[in-house]
PDB file of N, CA and C in Angstrom:
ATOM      1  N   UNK A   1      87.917 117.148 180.369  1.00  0.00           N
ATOM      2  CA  UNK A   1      88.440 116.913 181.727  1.00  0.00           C
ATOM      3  C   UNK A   1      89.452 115.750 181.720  1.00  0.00           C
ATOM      4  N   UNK A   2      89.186 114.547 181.018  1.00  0.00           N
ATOM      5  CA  UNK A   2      89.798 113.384 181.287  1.00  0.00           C
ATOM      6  C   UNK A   2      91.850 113.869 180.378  1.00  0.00           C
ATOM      7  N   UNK A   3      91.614 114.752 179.488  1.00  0.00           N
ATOM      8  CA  UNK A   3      92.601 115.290 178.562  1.00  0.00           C
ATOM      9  C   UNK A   3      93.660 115.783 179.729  1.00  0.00           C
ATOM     10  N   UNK A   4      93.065 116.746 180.826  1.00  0.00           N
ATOM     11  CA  UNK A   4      93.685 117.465 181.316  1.00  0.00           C
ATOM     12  C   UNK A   4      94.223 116.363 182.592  1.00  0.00           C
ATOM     13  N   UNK A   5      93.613 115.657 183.054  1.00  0.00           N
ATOM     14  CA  UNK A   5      94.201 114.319 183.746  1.00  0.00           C
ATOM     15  C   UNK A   5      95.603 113.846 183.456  1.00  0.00           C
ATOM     16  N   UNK A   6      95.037 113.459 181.804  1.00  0.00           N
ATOM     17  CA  UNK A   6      96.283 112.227 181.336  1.00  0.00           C
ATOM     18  C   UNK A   6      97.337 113.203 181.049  1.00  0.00           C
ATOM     19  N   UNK A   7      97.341 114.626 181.089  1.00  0.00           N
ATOM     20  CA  UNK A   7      98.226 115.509 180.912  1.00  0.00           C
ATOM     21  C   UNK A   7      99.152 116.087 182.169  1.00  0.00           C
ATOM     22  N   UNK A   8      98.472 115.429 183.197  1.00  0.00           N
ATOM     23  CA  UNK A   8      98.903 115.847 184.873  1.00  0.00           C
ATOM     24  C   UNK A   8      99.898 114.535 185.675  1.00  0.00           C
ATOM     25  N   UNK A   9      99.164 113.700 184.913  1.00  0.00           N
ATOM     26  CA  UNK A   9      99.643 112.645 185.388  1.00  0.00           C
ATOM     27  C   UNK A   9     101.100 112.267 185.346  1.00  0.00           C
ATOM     28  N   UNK A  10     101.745 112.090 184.279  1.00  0.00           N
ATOM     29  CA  UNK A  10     103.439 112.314 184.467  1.00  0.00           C
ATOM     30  C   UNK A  10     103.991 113.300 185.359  1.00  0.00           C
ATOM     31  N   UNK A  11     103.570 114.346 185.776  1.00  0.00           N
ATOM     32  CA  UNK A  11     104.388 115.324 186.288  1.00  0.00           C
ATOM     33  C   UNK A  11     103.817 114.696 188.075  1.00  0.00           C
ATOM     34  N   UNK A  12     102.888 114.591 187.892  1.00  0.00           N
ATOM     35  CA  UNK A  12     102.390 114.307 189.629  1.00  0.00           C
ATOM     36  C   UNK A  12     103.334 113.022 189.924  1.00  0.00           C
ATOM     37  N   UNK A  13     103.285 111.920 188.651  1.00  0.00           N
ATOM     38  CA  UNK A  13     104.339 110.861 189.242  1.00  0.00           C
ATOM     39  C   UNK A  13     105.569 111.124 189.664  1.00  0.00           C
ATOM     40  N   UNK A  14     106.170 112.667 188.746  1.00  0.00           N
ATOM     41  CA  UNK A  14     107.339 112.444 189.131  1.00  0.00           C
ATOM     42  C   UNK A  14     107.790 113.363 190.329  1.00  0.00           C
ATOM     43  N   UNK A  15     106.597 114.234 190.850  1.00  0.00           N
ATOM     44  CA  UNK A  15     106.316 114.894 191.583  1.00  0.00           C
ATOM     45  C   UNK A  15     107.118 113.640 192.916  1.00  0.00           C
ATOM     46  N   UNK A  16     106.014 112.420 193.034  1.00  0.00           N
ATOM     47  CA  UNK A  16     105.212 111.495 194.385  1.00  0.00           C
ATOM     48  C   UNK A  16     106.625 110.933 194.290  1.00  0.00           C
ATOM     49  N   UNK A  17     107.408 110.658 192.908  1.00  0.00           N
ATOM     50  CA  UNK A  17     108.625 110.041 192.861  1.00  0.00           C
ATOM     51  C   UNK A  17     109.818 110.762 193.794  1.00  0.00           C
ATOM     52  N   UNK A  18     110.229 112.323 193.482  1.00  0.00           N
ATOM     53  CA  UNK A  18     110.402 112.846 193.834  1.00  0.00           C
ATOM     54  C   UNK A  18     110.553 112.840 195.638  1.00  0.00           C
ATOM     55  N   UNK A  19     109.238 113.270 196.295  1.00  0.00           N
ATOM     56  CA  UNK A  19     109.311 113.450 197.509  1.00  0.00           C
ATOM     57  C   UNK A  19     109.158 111.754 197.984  1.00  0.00           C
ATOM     58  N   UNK A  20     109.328 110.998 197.684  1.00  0.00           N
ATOM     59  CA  UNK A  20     109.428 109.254 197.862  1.00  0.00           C
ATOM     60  C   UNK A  20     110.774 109.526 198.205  1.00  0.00           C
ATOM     61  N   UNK A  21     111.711 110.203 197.219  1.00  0.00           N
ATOM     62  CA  UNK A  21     113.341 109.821 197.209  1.00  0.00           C
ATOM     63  C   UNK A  21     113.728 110.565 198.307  1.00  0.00           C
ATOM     64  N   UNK A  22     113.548 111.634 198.547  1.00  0.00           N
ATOM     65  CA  UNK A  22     114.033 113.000 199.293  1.00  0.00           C
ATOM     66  C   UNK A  22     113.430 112.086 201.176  1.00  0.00           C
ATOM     67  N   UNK A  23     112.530 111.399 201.414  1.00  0.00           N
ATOM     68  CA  UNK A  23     111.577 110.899 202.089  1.00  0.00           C
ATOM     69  C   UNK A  23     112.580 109.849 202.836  1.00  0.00           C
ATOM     70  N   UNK A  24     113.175 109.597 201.883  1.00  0.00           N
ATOM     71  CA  UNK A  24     113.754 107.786 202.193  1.00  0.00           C
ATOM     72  C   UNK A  24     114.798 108.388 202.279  1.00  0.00           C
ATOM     73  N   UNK A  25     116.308 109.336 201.854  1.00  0.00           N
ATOM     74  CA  UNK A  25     117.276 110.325 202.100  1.00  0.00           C
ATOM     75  C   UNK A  25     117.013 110.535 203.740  1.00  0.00           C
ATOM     76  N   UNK A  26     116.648 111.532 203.815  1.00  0.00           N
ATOM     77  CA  UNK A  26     116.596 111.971 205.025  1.00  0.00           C
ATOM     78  C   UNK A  26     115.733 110.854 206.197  1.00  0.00           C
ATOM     79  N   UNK A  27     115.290 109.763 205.968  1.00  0.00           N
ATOM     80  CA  UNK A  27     115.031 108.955 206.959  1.00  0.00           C
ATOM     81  C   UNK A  27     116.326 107.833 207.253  1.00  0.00           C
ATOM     82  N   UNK A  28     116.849 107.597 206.146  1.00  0.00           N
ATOM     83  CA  UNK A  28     118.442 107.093 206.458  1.00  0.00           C
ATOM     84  C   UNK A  28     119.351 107.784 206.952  1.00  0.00           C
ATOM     85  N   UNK A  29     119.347 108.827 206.548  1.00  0.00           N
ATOM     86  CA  UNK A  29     120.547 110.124 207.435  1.00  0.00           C
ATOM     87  C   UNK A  29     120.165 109.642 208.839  1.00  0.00           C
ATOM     88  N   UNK A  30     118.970 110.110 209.073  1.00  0.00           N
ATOM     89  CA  UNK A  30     118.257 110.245 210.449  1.00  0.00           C
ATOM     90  C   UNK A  30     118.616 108.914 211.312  1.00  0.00           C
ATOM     91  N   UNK A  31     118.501 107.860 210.129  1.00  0.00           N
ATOM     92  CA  UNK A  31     118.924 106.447 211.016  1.00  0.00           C
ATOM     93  C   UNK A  31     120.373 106.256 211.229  1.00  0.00           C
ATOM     94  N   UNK A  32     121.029 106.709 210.233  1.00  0.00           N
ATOM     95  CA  UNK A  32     122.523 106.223 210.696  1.00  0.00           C
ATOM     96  C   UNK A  32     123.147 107.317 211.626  1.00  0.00           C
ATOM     97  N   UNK A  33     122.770 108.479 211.841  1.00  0.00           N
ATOM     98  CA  UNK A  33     122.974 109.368 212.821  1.00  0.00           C
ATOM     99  C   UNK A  33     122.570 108.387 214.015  1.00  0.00           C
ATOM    100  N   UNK A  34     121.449 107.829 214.355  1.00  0.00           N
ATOM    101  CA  UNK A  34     121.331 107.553 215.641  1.00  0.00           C
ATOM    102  C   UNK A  34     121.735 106.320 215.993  1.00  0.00           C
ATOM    103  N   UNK A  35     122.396 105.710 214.984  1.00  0.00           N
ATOM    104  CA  UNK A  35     123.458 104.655 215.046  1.00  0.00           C
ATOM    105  C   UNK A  35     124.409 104.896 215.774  1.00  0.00           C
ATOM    106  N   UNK A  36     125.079 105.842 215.378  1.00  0.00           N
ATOM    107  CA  UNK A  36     126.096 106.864 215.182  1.00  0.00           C
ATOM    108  C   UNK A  36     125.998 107.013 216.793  1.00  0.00           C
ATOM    109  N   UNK A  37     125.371 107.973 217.291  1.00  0.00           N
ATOM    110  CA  UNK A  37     125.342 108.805 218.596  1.00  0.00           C
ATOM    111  C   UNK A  37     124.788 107.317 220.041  1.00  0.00           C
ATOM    112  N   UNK A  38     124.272 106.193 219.409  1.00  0.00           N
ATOM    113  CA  UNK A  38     124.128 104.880 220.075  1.00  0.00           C
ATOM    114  C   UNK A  38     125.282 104.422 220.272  1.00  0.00           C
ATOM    115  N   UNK A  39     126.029 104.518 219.320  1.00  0.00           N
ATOM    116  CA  UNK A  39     127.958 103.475 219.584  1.00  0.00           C
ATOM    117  C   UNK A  39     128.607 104.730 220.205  1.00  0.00           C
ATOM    118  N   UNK A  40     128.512 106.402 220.030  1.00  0.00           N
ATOM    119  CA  UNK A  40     129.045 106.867 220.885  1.00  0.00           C
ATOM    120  C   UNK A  40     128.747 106.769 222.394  1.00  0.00           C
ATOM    121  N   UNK A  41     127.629 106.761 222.885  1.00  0.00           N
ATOM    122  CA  UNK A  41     127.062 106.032 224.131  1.00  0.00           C
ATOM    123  C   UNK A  41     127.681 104.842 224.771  1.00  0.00           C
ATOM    124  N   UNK A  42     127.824 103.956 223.523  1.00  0.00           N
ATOM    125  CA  UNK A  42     128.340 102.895 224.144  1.00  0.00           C
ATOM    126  C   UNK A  42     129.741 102.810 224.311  1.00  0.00           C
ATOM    127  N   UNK A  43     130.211 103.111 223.887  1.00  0.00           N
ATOM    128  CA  UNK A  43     131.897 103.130 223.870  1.00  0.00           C
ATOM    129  C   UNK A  43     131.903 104.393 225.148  1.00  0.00           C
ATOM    130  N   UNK A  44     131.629 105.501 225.278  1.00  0.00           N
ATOM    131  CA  UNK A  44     131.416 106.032 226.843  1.00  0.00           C
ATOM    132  C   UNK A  44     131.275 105.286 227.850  1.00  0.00           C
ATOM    133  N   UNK A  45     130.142 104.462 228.057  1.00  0.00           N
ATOM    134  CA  UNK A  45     129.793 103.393 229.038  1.00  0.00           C
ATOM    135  C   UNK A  45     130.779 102.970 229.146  1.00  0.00           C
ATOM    136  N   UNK A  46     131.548 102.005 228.027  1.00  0.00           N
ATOM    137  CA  UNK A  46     132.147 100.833 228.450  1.00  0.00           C
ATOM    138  C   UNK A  46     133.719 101.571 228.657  1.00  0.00           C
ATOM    139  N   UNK A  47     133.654 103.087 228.186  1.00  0.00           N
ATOM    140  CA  UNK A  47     135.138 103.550 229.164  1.00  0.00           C
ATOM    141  C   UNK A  47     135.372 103.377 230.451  1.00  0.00           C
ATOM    142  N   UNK A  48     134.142 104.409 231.090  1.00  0.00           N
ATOM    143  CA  UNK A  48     133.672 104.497 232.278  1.00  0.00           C
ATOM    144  C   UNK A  48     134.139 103.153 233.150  1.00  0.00           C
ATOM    145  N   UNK A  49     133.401 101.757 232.413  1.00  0.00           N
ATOM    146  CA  UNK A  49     133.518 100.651 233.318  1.00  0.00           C
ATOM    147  C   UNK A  49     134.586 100.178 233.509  1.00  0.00           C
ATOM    148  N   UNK A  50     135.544 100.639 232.660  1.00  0.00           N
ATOM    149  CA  UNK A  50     137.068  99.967 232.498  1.00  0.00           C
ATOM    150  C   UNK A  50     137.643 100.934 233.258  1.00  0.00           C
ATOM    151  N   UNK A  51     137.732 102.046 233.498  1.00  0.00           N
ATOM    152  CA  UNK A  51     138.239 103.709 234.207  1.00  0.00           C
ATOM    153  C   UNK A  51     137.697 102.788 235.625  1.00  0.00           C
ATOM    154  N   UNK A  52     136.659 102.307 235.942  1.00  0.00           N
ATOM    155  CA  UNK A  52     136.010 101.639 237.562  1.00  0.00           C
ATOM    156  C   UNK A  52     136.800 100.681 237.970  1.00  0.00           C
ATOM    157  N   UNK A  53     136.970  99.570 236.723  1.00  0.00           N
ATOM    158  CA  UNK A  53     137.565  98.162 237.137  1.00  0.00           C
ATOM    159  C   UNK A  53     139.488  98.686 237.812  1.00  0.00           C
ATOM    160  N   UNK A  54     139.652  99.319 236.843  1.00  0.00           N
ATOM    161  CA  UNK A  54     141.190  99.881 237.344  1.00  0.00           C
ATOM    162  C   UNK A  54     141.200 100.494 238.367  1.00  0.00           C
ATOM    163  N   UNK A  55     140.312 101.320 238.636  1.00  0.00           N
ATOM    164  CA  UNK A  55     140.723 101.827 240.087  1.00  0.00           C
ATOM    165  C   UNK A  55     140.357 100.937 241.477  1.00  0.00           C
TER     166      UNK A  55
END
């Protein structure tokens, strides 16, 4: 039993390694997207208020 362990074990690390990387990828996408769609918001707003002050 313990044979078939130490024989699993590299592949599961690189398995956990694996979905670690792919994990942290797509949670940065996810963050700089809503960076992203936050400064488009804001730069809307602050058209808007300048489009108000002029008229």
């Amino acid at each position: 039993m313990n044979e078939n362990i130490t024989q699993f074990l590299p592949i599961l690390f690189m398995l956990v390694l694996v979905a670690f990387v792919i994990f942290i990828v797509f949670f940065l996408s996810g963050h700089f997207n809503r960076t992203k769609r936050i400064e488009e918001k804001l730069d809307k707003a602050l058209k808007e208020i300048t489009e108000k002050k002029e008229k």
